[in-house]
Protein backbone atom coordinates (compact mmCIF):
# COMPACT_ATOMS: atom_id res chain seq x y z
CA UNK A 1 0.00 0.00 0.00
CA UNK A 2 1.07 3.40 -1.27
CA UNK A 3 0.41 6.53 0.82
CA UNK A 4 0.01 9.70 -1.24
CA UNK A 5 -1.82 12.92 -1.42
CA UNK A 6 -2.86 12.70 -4.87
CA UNK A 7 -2.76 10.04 -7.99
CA UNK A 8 -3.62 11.69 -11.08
CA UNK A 9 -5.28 8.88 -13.22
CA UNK A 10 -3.99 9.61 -17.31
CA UNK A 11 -1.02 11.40 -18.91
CA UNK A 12 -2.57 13.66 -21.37
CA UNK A 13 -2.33 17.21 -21.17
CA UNK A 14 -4.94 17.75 -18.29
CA UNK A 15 -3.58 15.18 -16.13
CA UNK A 16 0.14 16.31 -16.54
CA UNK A 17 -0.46 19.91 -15.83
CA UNK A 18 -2.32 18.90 -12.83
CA UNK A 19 0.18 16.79 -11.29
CA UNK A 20 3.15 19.27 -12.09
CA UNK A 21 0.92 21.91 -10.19
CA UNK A 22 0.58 19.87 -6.98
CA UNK A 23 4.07 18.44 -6.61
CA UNK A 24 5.18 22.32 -7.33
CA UNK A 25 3.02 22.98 -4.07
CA UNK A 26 5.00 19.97 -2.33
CA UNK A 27 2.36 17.32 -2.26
CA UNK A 28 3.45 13.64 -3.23
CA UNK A 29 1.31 13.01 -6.19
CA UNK A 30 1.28 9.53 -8.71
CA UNK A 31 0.59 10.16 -12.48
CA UNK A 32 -0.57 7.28 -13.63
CA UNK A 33 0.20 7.13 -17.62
CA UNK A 34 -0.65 3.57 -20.17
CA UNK A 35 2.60 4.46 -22.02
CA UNK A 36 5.58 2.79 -23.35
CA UNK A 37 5.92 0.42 -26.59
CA UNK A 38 2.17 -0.09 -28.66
CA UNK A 39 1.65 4.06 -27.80
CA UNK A 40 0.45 5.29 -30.77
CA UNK A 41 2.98 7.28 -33.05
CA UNK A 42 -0.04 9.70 -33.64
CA UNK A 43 -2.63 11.21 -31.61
CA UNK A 44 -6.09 13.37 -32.71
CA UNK A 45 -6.29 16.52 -31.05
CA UNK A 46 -3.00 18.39 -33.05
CA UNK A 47 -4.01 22.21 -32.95
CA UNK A 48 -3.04 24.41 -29.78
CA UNK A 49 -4.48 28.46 -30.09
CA UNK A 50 -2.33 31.69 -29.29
CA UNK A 51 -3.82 31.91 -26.30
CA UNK A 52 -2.20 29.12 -24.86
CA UNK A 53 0.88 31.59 -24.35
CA UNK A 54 -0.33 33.15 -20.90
CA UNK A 55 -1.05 29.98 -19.06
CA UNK A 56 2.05 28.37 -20.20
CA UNK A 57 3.80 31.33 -18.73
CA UNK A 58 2.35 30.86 -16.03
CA UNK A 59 3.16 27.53 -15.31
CA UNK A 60 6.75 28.14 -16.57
CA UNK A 61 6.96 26.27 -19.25
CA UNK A 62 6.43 28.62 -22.03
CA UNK A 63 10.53 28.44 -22.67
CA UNK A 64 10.51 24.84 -23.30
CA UNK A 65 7.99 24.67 -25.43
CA UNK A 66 9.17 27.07 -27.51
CA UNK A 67 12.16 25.46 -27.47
CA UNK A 68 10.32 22.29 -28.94
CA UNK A 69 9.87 23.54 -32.34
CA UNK A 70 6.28 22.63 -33.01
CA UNK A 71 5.24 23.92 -36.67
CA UNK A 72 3.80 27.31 -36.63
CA UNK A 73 -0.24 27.32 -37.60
CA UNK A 74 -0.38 31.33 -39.14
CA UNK A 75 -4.12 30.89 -39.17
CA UNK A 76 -7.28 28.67 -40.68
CA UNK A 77 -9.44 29.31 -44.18
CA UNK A 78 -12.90 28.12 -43.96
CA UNK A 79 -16.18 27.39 -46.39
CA UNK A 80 -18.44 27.90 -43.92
CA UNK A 81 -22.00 29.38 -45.11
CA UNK A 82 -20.85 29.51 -49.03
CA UNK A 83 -18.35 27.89 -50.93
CA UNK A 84 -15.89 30.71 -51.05
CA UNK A 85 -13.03 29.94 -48.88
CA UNK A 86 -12.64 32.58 -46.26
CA UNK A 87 -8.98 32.90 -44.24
CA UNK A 88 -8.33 33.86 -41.02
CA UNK A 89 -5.07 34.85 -39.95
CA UNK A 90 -3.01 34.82 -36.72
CA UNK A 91 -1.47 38.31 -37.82
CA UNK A 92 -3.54 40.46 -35.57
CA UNK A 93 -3.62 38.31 -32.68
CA UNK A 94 -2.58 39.52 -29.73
CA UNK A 95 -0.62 36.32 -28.54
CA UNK A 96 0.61 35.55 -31.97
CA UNK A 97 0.67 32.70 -33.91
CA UNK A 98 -0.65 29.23 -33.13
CA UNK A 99 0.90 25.68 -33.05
CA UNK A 100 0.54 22.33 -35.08
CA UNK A 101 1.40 19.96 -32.24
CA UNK A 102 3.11 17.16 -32.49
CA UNK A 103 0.83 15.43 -29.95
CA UNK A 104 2.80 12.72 -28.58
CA UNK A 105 5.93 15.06 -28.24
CA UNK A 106 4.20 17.26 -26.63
CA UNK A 107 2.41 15.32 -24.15
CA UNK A 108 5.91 13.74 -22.97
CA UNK A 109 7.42 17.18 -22.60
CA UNK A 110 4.23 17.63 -20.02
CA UNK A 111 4.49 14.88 -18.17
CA UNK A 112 8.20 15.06 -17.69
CA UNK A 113 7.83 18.96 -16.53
CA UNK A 114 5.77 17.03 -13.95
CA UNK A 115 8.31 14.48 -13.30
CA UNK A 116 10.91 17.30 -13.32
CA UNK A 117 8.46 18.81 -10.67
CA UNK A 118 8.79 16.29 -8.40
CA UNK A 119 5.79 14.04 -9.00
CA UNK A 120 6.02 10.51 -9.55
CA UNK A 121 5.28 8.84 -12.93
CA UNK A 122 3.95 5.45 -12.82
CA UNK A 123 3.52 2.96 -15.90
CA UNK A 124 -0.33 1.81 -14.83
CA UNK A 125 -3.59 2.58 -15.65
CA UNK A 126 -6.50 3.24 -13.57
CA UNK A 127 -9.41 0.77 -13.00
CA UNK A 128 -11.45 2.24 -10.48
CA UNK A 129 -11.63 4.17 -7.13
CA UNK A 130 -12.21 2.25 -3.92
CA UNK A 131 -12.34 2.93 -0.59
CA UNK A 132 -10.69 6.48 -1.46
CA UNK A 133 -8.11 5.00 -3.65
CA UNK A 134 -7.93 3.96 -7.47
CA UNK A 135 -7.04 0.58 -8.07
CA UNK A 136 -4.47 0.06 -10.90
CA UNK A 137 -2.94 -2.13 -13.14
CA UNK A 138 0.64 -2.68 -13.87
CA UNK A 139 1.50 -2.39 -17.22
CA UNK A 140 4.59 -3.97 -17.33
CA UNK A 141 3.42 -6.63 -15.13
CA UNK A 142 -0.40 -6.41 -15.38
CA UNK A 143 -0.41 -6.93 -11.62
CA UNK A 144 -2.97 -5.05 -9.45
CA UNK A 145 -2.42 -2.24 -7.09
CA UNK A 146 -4.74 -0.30 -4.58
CA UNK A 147 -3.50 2.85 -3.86
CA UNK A 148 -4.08 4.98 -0.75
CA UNK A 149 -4.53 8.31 -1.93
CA UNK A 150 -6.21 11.41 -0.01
CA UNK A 151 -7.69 12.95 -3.74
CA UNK A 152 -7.79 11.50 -7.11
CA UNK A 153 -7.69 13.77 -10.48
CA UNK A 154 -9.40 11.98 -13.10
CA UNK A 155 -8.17 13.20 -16.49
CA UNK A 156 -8.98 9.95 -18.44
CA UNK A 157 -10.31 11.36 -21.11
CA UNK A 158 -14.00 10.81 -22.17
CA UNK A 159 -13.88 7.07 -20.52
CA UNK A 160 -13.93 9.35 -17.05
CA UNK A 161 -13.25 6.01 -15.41
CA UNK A 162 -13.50 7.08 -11.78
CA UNK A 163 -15.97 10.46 -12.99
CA UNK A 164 -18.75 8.47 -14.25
CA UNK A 165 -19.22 6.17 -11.39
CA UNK A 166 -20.16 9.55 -9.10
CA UNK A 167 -21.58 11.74 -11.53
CA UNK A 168 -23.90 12.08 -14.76
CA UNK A 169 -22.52 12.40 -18.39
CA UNK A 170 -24.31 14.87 -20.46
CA UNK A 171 -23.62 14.21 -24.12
CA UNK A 172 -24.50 17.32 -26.66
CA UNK A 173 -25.26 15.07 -29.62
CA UNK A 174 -23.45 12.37 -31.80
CA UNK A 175 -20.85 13.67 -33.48
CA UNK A 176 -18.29 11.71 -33.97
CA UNK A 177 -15.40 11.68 -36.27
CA UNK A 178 -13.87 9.30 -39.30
CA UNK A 179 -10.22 10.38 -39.69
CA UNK A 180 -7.01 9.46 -41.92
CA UNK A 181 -3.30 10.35 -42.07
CA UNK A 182 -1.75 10.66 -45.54
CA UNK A 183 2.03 10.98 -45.63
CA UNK A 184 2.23 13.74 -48.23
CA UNK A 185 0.24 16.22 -49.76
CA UNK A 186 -0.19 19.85 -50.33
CA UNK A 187 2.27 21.77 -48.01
CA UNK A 188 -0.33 24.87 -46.92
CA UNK A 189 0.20 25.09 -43.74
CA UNK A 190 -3.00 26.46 -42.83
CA UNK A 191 -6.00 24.21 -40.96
CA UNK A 192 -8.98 23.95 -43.85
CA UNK A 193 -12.50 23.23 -42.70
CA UNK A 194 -15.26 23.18 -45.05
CA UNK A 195 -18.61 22.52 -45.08
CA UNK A 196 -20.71 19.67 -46.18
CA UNK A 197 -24.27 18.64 -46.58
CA UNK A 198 -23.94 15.59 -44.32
CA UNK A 199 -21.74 17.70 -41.86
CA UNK A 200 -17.53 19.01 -42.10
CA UNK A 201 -13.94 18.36 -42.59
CA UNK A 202 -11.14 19.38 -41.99
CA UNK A 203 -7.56 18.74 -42.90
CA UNK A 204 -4.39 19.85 -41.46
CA UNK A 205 -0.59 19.10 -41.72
CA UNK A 206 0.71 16.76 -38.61
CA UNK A 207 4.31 15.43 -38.35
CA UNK A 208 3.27 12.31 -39.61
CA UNK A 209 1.83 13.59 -43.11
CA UNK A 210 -1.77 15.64 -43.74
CA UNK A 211 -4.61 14.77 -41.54
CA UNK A 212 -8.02 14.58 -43.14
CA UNK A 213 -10.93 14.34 -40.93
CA UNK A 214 -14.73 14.32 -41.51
CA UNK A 215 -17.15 14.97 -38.97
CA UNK A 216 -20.88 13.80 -38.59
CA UNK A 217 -23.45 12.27 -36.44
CA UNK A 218 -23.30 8.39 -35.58
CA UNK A 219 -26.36 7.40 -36.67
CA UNK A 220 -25.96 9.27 -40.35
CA UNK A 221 -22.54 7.58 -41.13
CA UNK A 222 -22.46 5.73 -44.17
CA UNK A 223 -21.38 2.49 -43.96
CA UNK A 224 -19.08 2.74 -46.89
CA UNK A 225 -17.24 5.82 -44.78
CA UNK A 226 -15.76 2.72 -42.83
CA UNK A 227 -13.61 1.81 -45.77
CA UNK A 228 -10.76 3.56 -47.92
CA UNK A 229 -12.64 3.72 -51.60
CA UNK A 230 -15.75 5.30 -49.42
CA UNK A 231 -13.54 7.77 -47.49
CA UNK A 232 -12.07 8.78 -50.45
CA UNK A 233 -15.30 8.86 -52.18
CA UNK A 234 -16.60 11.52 -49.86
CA UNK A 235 -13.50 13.35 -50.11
CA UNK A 236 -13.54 13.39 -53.40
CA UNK A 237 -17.05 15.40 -53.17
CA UNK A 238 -15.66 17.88 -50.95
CA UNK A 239 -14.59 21.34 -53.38
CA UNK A 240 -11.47 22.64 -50.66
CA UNK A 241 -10.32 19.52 -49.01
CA UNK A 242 -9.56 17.37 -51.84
CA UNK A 243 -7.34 20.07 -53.15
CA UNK A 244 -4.67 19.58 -50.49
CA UNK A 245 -4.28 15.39 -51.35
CA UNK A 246 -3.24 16.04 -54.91
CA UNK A 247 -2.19 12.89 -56.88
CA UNK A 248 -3.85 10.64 -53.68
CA UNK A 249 -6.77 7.93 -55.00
CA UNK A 250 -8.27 5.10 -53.54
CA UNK A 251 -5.88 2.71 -53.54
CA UNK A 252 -2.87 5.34 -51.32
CA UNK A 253 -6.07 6.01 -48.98
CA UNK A 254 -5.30 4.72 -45.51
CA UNK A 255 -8.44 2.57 -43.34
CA UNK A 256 -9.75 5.23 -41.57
CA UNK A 257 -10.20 5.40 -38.00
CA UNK A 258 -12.91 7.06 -35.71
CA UNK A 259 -13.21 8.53 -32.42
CA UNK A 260 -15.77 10.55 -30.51
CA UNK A 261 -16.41 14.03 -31.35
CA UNK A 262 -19.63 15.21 -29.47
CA UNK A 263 -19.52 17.61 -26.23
CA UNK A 264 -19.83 16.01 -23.23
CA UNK A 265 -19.95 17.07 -19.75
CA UNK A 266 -19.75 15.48 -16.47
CA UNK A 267 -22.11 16.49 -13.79
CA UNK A 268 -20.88 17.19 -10.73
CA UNK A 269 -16.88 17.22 -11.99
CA UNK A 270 -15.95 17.06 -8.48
CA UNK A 271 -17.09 15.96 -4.96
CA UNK A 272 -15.24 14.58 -1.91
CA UNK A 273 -11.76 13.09 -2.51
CA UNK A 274 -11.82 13.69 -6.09
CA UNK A 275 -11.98 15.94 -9.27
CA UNK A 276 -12.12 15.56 -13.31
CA UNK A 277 -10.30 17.49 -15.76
CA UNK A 278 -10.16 17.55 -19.40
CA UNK A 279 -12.69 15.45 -21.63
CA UNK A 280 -12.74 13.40 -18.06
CA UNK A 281 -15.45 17.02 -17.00
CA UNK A 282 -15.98 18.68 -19.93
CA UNK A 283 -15.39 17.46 -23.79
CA UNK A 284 -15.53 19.93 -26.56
CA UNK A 285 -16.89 20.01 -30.58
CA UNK A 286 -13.62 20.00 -32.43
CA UNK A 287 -15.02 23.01 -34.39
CA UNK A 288 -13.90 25.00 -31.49
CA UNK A 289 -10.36 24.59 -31.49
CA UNK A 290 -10.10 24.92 -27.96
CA UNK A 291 -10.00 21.36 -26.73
CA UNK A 292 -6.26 21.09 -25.64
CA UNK A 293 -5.97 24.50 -24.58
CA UNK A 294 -9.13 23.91 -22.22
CA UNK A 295 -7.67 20.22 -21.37
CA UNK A 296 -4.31 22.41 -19.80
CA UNK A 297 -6.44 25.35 -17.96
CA UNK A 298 -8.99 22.14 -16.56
CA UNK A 299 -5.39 20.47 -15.43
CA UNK A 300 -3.82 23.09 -13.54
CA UNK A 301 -7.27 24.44 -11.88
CA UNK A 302 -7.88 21.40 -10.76
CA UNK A 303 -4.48 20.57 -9.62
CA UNK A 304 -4.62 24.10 -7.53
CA UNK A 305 -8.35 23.43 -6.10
CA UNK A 306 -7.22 19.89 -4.86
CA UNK A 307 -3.52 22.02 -3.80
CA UNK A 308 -5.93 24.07 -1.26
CA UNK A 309 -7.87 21.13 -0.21
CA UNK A 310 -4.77 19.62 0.95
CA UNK A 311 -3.48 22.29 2.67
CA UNK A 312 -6.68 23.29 4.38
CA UNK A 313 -9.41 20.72 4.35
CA UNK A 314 -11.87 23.50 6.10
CA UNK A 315 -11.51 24.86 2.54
CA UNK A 316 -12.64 21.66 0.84
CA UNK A 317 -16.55 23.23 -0.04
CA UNK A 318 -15.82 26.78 -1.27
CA UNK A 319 -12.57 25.11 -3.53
CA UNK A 320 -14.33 22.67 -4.74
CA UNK A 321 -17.28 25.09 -5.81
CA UNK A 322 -14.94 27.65 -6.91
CA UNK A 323 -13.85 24.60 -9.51
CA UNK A 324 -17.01 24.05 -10.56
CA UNK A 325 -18.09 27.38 -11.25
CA UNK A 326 -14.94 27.96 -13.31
CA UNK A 327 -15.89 24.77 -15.36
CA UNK A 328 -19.70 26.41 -15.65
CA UNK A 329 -18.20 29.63 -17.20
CA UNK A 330 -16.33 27.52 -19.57
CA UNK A 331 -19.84 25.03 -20.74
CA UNK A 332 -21.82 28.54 -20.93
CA UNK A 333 -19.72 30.30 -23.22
CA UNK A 334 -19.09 27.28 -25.58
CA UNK A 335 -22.70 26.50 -25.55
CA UNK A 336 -23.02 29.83 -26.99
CA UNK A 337 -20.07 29.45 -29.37
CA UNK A 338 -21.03 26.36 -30.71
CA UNK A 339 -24.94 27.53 -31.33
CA UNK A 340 -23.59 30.37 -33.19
CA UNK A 341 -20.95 28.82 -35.56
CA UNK A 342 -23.62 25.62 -36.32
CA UNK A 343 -25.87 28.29 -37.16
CA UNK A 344 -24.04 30.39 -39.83
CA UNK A 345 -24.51 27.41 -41.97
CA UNK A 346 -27.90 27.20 -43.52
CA UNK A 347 -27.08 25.95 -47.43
CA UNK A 348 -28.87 22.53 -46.78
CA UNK A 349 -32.29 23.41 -45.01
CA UNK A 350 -33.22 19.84 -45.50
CA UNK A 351 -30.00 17.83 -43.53
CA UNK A 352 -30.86 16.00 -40.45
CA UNK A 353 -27.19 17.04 -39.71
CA UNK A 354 -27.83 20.46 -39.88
CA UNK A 355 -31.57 20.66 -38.76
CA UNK A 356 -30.58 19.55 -35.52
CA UNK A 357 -27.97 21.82 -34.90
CA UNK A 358 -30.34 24.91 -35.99
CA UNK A 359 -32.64 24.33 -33.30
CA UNK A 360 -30.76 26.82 -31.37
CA UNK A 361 -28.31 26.18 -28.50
CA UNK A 362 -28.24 22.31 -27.37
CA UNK A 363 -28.58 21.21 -24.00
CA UNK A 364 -25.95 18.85 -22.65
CA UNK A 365 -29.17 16.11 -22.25
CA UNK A 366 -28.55 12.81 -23.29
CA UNK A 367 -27.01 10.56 -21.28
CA UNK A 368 -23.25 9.21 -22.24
């Protein structure tokens, strides 16, 4: 048996920040991270926003990233409401440019800020929470561990392993996405989205090639999508997108993959020996471009809330509140984002996957 202040279960971006902030405030904190051999050489989720500069500032680590080299993103063009392709650039910005991430470089350079920190990294991932402690399995081993832990982050990502068993998932709808890394093609370096009658894509350079991504609702998926001649098809119908794979056909189309896309939010995100941050609390639409950025500022406010729980459990309520609230500012304002980007849209008055998302601003309703 372990004795620690804090595990944080996953090693993405949320759960990294938040256990570099708590062993900075001198707790002894686990992050628990699946890595090693079979991690995946890429990783959805590759744009990080100019306004990611303050808050890695502020958690000093602004330098090193820098230092990294990540390819500069100067700004996006978008089809959105007409065919014409509209750009936006990063010129006028006042934090700059952005950054196409190398994702799986960049999560190791968070993790080992946390490491560097003082926290402990620990090969294992987390099964549930028990008696106040997550129970893990070794990875190398595949033996299992309880931990004794006073609080528990959960930043696992939309499986919100220990989350879900205390709270209710809201999901926004069922958007989900059917994605494919080619390993050349046009070299703009500027993020594309474009509209489409049966929802959007988007396509972007990655280290690994050009990512091309299209993005509808579960139940409207064609089953030929599934395959490479029926991804490419549906590229192939796109007027922007299909520009940036020149000389690609079926047969150099990779088997496309899928992963969730909707927004999702946990409800409560935090109650009495633990928290959730990133997806784990609140998952965004990847139209917003803000899903890593919010996955850091979820990290390290959670890693301070549980910080000032440690040091003063009298405190426990009002920090704990104060977390929530911040995570209630964030859901308000991208309910209102999203509700006013879906709705600028209105060439296919007839598409289920547009129809629903002109109804106005979505509730977080159904159950996930």
């Amino acid at each position: 048996m372990t004795h620690l202040d804090a595990v944080v279960a996953g090693g993405g971006p949320a759960g990294a920040v938040a256990a570099l902030v708590l062993a900075r405030a001198g707790h002894r904190v686990q992050l628990l991270d699946d890595g090693g051999p079979g991690r995946p050489v890429f990783k959805i989720g590759e744009f990080l926003p100019p306004a990611v500069r303050p808050l890695l500032a502020d958690l000093g680590l602004l330098d090193g990233f820098l230092a990294a080299g990540h390819p500069v993103s100067t700004g996006t063009y978008a089809a959105w409401g007409s065919t014409r392709l509209h750009g936006r650039s990063h010129l006028f910005d006042p934090y700059g440019h952005g950054w196409h991430l190398d994702r799986v470089r960049f999560d190791a350079f968070l993790r080992d800020a946390a490491v560097a920190a003082g926290a402990e990294l620990r090969r294992a991932v987390v099964l549930a929470r028990v008696d106040g402690g997550p129970v893990v399995r070794e990875r190398a081993t595949g033996a299992l561990s309880n931990l004794s832990a006073r609080w528990t982050v959960d930043a696992t990502g939309r499986r919100c392993v220990i989350g879900r068993r205390h709270g209710i998932r809201r999901r926004q709808d069922r958007l989900v996405a059917a994605y494919a890394v080619f390993p050349d093609g046009d070299p703009e370096a500027r993020t594309l989205v474009e509209a489409a009658a049966d929802g959007w894509w988007y396509t972007t350079l990655v280290p690994a090639g050009r990512l091309v991504a299209h993005l509808t609702d579960a139940d409207l998926v064609d089953p030929s999508l599934r395959t490479p001649q029926g991804f490419r098809a549906a590229l192939s119908r796109t007027v922007h997108v299909r520009r940036r794979l020149p000389g690609h056909g079926p047969a150099s189309t990779p088997v496309p993959r899928w992963a969730p896309a909707h927004g999702l939010r946990l409800e409560p995100s935090a109650g009495a020996g633990w928290v959730a941050a990133g997806d784990a609390a609140l998952a965004f639409d990847p139209l917003s471009s803000q899903g890593i950025l919010m996955a850091l500022h979820t990290g390290a406010r959670a890693g301070r809330a549980v910080a000032d729980c440690l040091a003063d459990e009298g405190r426990t309520s009002a920090a704990l509140a104060d977390y929530t609230a911040f995570l209630d500012g964030i859901a308000t304002a991208y309910r209102s984002n999203h509700a006013y980007a879906y709705d600028q849209e209105r060439r296919w008055p007839l598409s289920p996957f547009w129809g629903r998302r002109r109804a106005g601003d979505q509730p977080l309703s159904g159950l996930a």
